[in-house]
N, C-alpha and C. Protein backbone atom coordinates (compact mmCIF):
# COMPACT_ATOMS: atom_id res chain seq x y z
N UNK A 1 -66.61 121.73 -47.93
CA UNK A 1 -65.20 121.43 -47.74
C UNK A 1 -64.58 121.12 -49.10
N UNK A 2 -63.24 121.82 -49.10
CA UNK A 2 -62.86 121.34 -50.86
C UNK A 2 -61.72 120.39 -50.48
N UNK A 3 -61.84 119.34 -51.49
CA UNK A 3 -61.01 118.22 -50.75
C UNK A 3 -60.23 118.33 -52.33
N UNK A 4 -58.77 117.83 -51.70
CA UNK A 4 -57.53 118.08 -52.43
C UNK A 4 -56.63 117.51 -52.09
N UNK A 5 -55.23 117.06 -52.68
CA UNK A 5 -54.30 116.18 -52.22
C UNK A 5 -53.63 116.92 -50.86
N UNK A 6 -53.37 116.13 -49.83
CA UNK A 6 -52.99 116.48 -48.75
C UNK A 6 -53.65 116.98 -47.55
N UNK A 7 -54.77 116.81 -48.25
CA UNK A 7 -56.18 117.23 -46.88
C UNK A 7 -56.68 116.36 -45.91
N UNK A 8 -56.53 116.22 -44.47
CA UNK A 8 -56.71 115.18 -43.63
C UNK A 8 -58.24 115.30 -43.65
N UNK A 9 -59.12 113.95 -43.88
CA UNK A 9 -60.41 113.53 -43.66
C UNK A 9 -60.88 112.61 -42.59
N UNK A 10 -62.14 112.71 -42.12
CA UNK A 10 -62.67 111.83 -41.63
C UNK A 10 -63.90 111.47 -42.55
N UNK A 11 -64.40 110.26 -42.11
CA UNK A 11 -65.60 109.52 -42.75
C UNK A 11 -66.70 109.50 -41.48
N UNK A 12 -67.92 110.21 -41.93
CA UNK A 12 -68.58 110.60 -40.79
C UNK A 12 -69.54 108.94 -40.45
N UNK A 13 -69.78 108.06 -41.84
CA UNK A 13 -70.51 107.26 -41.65
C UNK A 13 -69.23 106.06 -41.21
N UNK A 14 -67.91 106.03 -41.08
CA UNK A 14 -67.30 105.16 -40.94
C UNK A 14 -65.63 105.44 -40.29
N UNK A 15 -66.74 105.74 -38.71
CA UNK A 15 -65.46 106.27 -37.81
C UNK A 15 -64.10 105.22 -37.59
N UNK A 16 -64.61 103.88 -37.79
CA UNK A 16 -63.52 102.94 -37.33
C UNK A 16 -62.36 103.05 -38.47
N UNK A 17 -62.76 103.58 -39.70
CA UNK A 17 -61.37 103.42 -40.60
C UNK A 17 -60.65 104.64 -40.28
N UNK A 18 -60.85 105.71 -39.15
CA UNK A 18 -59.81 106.58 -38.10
C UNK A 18 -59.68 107.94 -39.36
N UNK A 19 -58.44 108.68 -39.63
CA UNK A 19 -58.35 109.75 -40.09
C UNK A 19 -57.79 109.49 -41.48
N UNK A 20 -58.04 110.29 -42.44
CA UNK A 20 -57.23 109.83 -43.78
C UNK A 20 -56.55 110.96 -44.23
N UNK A 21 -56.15 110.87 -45.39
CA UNK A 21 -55.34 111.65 -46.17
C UNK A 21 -55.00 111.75 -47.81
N UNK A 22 -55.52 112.37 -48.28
CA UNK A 22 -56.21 112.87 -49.36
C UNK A 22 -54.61 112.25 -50.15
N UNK A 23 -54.66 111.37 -51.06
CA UNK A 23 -53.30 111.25 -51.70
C UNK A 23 -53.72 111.54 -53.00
N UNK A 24 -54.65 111.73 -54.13
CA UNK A 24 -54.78 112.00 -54.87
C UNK A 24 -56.31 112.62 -55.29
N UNK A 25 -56.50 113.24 -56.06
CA UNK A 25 -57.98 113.85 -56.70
C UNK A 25 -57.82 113.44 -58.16
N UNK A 26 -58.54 112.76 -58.68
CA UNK A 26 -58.41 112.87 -59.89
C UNK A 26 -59.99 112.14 -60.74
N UNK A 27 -60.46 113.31 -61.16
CA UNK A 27 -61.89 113.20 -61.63
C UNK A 27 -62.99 113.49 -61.27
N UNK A 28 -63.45 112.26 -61.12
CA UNK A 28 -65.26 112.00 -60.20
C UNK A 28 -64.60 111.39 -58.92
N UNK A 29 -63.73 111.35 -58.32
CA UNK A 29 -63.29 110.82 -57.33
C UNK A 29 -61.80 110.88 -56.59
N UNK A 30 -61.53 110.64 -55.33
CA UNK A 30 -60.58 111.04 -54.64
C UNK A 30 -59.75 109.77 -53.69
N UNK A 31 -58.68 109.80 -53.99
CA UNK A 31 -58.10 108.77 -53.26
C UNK A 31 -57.20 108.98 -51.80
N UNK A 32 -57.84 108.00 -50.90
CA UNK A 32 -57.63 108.58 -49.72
C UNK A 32 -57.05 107.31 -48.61
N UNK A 33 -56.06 107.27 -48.14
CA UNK A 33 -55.27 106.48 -47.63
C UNK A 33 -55.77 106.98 -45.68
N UNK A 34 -56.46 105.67 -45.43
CA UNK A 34 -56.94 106.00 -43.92
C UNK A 34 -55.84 104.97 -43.06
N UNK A 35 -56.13 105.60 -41.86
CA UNK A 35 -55.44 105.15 -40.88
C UNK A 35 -55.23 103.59 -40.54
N UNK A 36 -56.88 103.13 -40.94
CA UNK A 36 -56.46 101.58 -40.77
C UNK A 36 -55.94 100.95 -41.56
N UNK A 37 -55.08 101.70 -42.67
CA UNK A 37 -54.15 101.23 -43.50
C UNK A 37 -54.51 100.59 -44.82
N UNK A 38 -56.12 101.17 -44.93
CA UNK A 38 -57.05 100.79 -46.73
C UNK A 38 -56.94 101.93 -47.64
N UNK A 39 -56.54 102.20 -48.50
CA UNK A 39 -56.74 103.16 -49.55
C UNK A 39 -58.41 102.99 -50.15
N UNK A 40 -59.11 103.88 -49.91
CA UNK A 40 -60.03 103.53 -50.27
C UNK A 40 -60.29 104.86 -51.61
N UNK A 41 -61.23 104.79 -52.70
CA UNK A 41 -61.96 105.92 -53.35
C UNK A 41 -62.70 106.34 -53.40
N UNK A 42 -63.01 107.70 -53.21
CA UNK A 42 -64.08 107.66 -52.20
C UNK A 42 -65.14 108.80 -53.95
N UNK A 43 -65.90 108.58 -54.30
CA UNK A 43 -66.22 109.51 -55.38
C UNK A 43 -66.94 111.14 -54.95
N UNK A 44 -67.05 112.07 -55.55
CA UNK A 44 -67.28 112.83 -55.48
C UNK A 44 -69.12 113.01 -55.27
N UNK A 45 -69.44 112.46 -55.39
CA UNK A 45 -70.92 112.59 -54.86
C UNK A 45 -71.15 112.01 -53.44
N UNK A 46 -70.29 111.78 -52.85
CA UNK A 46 -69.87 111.41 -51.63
C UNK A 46 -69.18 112.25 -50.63
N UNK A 47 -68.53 113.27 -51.03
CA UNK A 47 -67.58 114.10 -50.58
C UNK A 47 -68.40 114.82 -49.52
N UNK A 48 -69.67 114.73 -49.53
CA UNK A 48 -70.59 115.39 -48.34
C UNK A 48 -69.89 114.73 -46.86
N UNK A 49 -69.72 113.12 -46.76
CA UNK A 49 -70.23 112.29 -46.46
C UNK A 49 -68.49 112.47 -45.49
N UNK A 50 -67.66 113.58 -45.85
CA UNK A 50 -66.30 113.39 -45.41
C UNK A 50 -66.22 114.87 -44.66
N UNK A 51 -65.32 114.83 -43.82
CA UNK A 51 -65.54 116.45 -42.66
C UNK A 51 -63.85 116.53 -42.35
N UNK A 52 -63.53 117.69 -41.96
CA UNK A 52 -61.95 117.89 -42.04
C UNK A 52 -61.98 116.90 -40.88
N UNK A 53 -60.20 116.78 -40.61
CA UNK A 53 -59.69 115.70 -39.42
C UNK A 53 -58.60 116.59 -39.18
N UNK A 54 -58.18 116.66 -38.02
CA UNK A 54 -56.96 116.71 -37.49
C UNK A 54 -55.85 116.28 -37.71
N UNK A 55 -54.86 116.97 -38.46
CA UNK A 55 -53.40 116.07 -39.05
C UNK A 55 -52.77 115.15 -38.24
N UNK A 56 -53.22 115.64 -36.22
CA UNK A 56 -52.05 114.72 -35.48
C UNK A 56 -53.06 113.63 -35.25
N UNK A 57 -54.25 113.46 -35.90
CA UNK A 57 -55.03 111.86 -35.50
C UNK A 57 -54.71 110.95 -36.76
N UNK A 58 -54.08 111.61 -38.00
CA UNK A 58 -54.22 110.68 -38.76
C UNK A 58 -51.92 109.62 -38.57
N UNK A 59 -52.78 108.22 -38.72
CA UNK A 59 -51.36 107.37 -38.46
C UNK A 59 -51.16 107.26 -39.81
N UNK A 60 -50.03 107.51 -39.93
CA UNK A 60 -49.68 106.72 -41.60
C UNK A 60 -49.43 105.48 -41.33
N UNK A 61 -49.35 104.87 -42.38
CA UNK A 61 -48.85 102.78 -42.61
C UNK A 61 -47.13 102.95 -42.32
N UNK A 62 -46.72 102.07 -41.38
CA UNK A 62 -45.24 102.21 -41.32
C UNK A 62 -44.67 101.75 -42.55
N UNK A 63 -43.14 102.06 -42.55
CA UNK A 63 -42.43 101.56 -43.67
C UNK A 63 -41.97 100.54 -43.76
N UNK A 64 -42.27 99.66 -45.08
CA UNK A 64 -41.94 98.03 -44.89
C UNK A 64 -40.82 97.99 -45.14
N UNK A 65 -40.33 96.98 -44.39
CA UNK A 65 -38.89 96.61 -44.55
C UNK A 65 -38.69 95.73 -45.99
N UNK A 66 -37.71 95.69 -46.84
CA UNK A 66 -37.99 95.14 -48.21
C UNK A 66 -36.75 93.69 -47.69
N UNK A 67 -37.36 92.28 -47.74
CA UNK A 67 -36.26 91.45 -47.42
C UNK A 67 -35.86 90.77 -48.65
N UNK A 68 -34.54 91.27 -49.17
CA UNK A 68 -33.26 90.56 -50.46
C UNK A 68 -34.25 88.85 -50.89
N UNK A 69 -35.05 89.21 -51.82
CA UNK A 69 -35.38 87.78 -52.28
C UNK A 69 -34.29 86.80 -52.45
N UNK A 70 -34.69 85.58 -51.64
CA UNK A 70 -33.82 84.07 -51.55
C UNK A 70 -33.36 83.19 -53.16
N UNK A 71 -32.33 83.67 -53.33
CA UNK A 71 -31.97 83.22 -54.83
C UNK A 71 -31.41 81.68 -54.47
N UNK A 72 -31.92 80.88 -55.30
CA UNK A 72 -32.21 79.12 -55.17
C UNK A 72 -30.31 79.16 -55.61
N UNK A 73 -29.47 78.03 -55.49
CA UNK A 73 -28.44 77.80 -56.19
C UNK A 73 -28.81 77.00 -57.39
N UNK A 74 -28.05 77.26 -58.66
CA UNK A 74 -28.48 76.59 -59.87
C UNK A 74 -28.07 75.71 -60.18
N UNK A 75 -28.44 74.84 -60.66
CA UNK A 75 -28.55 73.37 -60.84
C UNK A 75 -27.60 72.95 -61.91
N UNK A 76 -26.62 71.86 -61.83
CA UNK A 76 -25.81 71.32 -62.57
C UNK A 76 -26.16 71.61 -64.08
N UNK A 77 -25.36 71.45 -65.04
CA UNK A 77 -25.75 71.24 -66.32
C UNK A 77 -25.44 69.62 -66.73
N UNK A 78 -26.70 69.25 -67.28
CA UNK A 78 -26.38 67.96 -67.52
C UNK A 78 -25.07 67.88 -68.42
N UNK A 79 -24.20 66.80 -68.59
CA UNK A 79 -23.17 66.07 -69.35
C UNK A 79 -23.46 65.89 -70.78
N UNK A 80 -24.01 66.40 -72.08
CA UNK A 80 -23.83 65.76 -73.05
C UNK A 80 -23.08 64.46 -73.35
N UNK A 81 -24.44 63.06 -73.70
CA UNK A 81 -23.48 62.45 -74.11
C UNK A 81 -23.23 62.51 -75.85
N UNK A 82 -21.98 62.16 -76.17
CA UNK A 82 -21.81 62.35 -77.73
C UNK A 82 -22.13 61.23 -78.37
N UNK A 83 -23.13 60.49 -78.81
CA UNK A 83 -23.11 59.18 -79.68
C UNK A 83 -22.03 59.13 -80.51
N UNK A 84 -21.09 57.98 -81.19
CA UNK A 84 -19.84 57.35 -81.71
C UNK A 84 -20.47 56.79 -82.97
């Protein structure tokens, strides 16, 4: 199997992390975003160890909602006093 960005995988020794998806190749190893929502790397002397998957089993991670970080109100400036 030639594994490449965009190629749905399974992990034959590790059915519970569900179907993945090849998001990058780069080197001795391949990065692969599985269903239970771990990016894992999986290296190329390993690539035995992975078998095609079905595109409609793999779930992607939903999209996070981004919430407006809580900006504090800022704090008085102290009074200079002027010594005489």
């Amino acid at each position: 199997m030639i594994i490449k960005s965009g190629t749905f995988v399974n992990h034959k020794g590790a059915a519970q992390w569900g179907a993945g998806k090849v998001v990058e190749v780069a080197g001795p190893r391949a990065t692969i975003q599985f269903s239970d929502g771990i990016i894992r790397k999986i290296s190329s002397s390993h690539y035995a160890s992975l078998q095609q998957a079905d595109p409609a089993t793999f779930v992607p991670l939903p999209e996070t909602v981004q919430v407006p970080a809580r900006v504090a109100p800022r704090k008085p400036k102290k009074a200079k006093i002027v010594a005489v």
